[in-house]
C-alpha atoms as a PDB file:
ATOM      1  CA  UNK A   1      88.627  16.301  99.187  1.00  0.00           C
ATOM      2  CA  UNK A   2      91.708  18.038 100.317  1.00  0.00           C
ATOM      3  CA  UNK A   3      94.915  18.325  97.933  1.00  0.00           C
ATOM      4  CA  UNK A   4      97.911  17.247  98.629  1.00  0.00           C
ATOM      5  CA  UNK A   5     100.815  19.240  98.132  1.00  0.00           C
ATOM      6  CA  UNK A   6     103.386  18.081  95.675  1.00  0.00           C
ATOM      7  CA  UNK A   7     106.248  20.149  94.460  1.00  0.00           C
ATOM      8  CA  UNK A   8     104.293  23.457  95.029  1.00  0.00           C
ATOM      9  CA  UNK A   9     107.015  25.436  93.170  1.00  0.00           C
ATOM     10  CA  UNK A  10     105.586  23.762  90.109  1.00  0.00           C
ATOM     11  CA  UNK A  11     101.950  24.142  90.553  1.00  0.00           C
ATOM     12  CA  UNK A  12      99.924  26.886  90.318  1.00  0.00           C
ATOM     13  CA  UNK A  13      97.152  28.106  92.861  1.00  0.00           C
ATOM     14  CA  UNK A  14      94.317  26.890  90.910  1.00  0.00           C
ATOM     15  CA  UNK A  15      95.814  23.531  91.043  1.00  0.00           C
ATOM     16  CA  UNK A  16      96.033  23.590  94.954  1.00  0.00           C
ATOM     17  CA  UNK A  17      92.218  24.253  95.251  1.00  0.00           C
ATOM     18  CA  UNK A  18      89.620  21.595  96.325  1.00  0.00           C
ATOM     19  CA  UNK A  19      87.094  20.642  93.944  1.00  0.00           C
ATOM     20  CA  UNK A  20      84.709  22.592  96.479  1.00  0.00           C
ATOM     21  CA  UNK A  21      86.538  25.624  96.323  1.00  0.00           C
ATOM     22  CA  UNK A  22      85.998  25.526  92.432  1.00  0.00           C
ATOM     23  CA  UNK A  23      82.607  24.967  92.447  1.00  0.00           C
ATOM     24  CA  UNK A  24      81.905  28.070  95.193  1.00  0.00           C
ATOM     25  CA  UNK A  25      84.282  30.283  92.798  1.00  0.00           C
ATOM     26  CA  UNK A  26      82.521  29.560  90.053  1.00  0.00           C
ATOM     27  CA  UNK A  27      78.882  29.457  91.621  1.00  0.00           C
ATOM     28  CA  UNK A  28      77.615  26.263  90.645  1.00  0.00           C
ATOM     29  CA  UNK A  29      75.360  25.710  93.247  1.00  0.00           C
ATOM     30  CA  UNK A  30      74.405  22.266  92.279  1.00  0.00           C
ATOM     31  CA  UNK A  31      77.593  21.049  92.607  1.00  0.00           C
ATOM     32  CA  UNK A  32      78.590  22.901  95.947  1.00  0.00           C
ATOM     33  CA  UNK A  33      75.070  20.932  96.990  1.00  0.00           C
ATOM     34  CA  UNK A  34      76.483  17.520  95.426  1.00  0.00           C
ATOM     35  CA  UNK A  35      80.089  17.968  97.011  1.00  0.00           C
ATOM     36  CA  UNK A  36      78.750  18.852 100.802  1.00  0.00           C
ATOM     37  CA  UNK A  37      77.203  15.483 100.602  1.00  0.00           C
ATOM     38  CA  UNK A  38      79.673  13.474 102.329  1.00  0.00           C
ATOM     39  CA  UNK A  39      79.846  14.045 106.300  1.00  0.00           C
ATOM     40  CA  UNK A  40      83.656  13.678 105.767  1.00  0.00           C
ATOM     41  CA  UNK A  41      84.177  16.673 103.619  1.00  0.00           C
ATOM     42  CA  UNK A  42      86.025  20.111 104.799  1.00  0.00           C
ATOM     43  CA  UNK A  43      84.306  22.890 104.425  1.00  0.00           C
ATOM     44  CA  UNK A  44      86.954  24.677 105.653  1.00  0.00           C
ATOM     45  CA  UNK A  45      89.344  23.149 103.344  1.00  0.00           C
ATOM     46  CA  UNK A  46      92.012  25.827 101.892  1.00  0.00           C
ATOM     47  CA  UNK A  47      94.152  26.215  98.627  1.00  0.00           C
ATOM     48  CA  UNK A  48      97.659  27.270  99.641  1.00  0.00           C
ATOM     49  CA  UNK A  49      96.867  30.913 100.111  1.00  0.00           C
ATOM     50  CA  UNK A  50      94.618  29.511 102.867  1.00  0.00           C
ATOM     51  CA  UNK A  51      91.528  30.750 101.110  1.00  0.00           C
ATOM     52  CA  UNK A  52      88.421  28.039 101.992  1.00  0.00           C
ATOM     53  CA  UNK A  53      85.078  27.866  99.836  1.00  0.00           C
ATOM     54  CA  UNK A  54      83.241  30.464 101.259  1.00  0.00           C
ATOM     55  CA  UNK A  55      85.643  32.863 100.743  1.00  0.00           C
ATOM     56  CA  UNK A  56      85.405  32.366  97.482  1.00  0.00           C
ATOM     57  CA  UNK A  57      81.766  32.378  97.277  1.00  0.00           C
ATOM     58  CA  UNK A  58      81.454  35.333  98.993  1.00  0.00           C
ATOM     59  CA  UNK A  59      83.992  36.915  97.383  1.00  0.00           C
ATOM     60  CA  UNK A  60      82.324  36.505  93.976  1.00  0.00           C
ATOM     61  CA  UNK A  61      78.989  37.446  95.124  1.00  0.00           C
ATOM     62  CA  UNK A  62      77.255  33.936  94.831  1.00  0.00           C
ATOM     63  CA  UNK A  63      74.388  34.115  97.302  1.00  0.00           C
ATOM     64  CA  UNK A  64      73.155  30.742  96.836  1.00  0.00           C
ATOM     65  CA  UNK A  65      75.962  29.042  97.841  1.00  0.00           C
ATOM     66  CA  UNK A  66      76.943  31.156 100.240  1.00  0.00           C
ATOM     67  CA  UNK A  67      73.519  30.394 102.249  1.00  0.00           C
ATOM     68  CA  UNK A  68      74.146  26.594 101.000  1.00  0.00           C
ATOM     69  CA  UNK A  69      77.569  26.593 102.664  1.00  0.00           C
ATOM     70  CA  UNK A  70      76.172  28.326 105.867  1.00  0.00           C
ATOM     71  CA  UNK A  71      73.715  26.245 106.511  1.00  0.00           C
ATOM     72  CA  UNK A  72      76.299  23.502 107.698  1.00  0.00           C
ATOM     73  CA  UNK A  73      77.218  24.136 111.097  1.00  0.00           C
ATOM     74  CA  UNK A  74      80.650  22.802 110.415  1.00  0.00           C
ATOM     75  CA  UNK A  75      81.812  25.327 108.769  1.00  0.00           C
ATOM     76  CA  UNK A  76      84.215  28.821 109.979  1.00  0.00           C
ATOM     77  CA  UNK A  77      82.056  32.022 109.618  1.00  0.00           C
ATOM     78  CA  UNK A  78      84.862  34.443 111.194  1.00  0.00           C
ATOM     79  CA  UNK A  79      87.806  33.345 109.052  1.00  0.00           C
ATOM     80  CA  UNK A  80      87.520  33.025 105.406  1.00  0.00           C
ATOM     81  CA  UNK A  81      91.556  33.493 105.202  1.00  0.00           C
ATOM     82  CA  UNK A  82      92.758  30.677 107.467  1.00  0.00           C
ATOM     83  CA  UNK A  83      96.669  32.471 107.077  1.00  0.00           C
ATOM     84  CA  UNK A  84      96.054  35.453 109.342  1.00  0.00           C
ATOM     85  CA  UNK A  85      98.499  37.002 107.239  1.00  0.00           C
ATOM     86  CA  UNK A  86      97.457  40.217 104.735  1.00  0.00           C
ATOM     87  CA  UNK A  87      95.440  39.524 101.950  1.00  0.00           C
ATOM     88  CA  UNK A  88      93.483  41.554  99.641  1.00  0.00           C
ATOM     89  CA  UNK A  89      94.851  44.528 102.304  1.00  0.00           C
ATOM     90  CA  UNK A  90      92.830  42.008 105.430  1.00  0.00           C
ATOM     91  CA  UNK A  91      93.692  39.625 107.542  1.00  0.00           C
ATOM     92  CA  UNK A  92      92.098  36.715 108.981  1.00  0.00           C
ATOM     93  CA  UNK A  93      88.585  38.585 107.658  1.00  0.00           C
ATOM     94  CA  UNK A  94      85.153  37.252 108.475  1.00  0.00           C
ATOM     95  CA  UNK A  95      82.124  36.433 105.922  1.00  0.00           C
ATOM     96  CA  UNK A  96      80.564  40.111 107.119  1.00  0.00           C
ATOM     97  CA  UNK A  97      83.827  41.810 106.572  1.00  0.00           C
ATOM     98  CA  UNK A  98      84.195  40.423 102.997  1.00  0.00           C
ATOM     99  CA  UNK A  99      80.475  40.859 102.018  1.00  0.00           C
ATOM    100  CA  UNK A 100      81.062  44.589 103.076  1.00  0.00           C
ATOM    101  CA  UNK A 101      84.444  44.879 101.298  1.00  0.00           C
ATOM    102  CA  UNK A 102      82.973  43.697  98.238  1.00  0.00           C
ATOM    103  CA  UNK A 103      80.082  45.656  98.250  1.00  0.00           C
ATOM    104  CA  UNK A 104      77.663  42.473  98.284  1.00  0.00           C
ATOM    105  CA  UNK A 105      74.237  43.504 100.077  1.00  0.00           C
ATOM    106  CA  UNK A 106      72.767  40.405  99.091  1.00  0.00           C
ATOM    107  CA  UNK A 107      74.911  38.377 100.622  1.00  0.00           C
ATOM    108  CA  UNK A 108      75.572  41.007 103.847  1.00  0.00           C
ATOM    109  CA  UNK A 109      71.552  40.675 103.975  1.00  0.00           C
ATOM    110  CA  UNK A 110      71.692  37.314 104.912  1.00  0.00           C
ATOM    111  CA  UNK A 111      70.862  36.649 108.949  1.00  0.00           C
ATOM    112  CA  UNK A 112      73.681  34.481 110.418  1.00  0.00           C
ATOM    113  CA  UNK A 113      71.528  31.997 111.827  1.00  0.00           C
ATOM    114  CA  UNK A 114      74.842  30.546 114.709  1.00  0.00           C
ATOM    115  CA  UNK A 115      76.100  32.719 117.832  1.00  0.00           C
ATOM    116  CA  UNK A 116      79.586  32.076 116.652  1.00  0.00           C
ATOM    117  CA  UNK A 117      79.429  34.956 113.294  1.00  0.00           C
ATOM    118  CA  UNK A 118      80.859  37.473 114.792  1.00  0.00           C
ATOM    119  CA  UNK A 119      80.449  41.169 112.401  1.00  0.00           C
ATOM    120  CA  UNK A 120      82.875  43.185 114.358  1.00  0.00           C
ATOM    121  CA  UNK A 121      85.789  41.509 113.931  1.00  0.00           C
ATOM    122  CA  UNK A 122      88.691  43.533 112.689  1.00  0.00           C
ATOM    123  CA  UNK A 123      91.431  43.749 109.950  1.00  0.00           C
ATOM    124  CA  UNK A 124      94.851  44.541 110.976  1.00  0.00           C
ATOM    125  CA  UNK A 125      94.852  48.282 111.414  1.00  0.00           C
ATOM    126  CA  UNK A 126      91.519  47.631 113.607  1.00  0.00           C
ATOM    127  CA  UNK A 127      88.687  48.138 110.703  1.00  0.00           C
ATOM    128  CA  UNK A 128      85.562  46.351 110.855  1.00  0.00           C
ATOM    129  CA  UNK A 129      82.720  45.641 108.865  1.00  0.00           C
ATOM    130  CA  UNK A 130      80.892  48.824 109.856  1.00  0.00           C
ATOM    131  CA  UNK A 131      84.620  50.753 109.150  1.00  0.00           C
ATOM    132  CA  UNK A 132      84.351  49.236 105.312  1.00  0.00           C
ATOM    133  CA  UNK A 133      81.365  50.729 104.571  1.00  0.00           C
ATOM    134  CA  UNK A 134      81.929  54.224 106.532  1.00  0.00           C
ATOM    135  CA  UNK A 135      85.221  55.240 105.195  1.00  0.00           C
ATOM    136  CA  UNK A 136      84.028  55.119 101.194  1.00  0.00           C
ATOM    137  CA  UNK A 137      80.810  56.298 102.371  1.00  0.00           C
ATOM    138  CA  UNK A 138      78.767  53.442 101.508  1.00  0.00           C
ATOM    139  CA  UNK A 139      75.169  54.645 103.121  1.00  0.00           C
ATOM    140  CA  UNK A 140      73.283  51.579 102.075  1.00  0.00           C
ATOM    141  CA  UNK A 141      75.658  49.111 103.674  1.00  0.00           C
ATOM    142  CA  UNK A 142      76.557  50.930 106.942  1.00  0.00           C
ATOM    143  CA  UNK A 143      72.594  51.189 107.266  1.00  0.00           C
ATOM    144  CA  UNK A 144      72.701  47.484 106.511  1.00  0.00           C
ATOM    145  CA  UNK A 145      75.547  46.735 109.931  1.00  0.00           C
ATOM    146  CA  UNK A 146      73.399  49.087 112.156  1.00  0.00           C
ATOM    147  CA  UNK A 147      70.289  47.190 111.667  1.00  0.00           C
ATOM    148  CA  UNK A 148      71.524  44.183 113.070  1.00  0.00           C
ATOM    149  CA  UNK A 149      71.810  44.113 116.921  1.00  0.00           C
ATOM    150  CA  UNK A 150      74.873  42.590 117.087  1.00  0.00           C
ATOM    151  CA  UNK A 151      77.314  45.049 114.923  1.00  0.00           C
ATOM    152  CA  UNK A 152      78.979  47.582 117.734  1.00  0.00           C
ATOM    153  CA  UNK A 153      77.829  50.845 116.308  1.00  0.00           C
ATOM    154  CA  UNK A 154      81.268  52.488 118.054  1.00  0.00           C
ATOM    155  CA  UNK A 155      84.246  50.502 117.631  1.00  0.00           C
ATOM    156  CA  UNK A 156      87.523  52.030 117.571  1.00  0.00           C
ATOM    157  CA  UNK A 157      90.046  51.558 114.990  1.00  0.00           C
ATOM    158  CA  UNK A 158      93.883  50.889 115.576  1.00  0.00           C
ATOM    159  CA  UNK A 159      94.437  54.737 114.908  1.00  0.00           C
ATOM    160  CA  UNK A 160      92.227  55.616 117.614  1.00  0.00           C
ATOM    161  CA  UNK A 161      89.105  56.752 115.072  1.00  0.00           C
ATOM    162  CA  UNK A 162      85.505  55.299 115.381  1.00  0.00           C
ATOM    163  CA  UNK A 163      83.313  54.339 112.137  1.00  0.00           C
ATOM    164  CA  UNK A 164      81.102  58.085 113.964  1.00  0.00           C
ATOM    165  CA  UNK A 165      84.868  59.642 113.866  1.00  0.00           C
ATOM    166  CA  UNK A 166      85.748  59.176 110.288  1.00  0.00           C
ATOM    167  CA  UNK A 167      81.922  59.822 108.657  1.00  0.00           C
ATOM    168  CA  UNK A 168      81.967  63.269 110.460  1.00  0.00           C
ATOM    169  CA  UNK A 169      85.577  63.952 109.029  1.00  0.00           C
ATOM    170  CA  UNK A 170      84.281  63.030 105.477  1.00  0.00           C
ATOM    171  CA  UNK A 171      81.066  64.517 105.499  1.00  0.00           C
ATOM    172  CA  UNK A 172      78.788  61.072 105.549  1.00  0.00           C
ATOM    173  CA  UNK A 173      75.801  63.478 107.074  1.00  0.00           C
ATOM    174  CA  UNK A 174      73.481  60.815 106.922  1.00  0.00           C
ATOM    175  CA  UNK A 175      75.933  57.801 107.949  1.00  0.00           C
ATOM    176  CA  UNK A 176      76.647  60.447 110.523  1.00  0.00           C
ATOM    177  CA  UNK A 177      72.709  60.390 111.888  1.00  0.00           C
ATOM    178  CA  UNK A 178      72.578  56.801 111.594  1.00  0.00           C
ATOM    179  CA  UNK A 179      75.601  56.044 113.701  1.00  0.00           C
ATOM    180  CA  UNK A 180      74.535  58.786 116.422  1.00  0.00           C
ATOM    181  CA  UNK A 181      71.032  57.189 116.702  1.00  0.00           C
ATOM    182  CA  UNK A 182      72.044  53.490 116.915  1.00  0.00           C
ATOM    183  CA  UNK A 183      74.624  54.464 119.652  1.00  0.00           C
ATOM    184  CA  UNK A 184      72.080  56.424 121.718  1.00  0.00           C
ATOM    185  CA  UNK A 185      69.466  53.592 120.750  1.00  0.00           C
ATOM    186  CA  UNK A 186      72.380  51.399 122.735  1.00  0.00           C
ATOM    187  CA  UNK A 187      72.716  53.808 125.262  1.00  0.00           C
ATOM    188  CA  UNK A 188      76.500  54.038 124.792  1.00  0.00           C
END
């Protein structure tokens, strides 16, 4: 299932992916189903941009197989970008972080079911999930984080600002309330 790379200067990036990442970019779930089949696959498999299936399925919104690829227990939750290097303005981003980038709910909605999904990890200048959805003042989704006990409701950024920081300084009134309650809920 994985490609192997010949002469890269004349191929393009489409022609680097696995036939799984394909199927999860395009959302054919039947096929993502089909291809998982063999207990020898990688699910974690990336095209030369280091970009694995669930990125793209999460990236594109495709709820079904992004709960078709999480329910294998084999598979990377916290690094859809196996490069660690910028991309899309992240770095080495988790399935939370790009749900929330994206402005998926759907796919944000879904309960990670392992220990290891971890929704506070951070981009390079230190924003999180729970970051994404303050600074554009995305209510919905920062309500979203704070519902789930395991998103810190007070992280702070590279520059020193909290998620609480950066709602007050734009005005998020109600983000504002539902960061100050979650933190006292947490008794931090």
């Amino acid at each position: 299932m994985n490609y192997v790379p010949v002469n890269r200067d004349r191929l393009n990036s489409q022609t680097l992916r696995t036939l799984l990442s394909w199927a999860a970019k395009n959302g054919h779930t039947e096929v993502v189903k089909l291809l998982m089949g063999p207990e020898d696959v990688e699910l974690d498999a990336s095209d030369f941009r280091a970009r694995t299936p669930l990125f793209f399925a999460v990236l594109n919104g495709y709820e079904g197989v992004v709960r078709l690829l999480l329910s294998r227990h084999d598979i990377n939750l916290n690094s859809l970008d196996n490069s660690r290097e910028t991309h899309l303005g992240m770095a080495g981003f988790s399935a939370t972080y790009l749900a929330t980038w994206c402005e998926h709910e759907k796919i944000l909605g879904i309960p990670p079911a392992r220990e290891d999904a971890d929704p506070n990890l951070q981009n390079w200048n230190g924003w999180g999930p729970l970051s994404l959805a303050v600074g554009p003042g995305k209510t919905s989704m920062a309500k979203m984080l704070l519902e789930r006990a395991d998103v810190d409701p007070d992280p702070v950024e590279s520059d020193g600002w909290t998620p609480l920081d950066r709602a007050r300084a734009n005005g998020y009134k109600d983000i504002v309330v539902l960061i100050q309650s979650q933190i006292s809920m947490m008794g931090q």
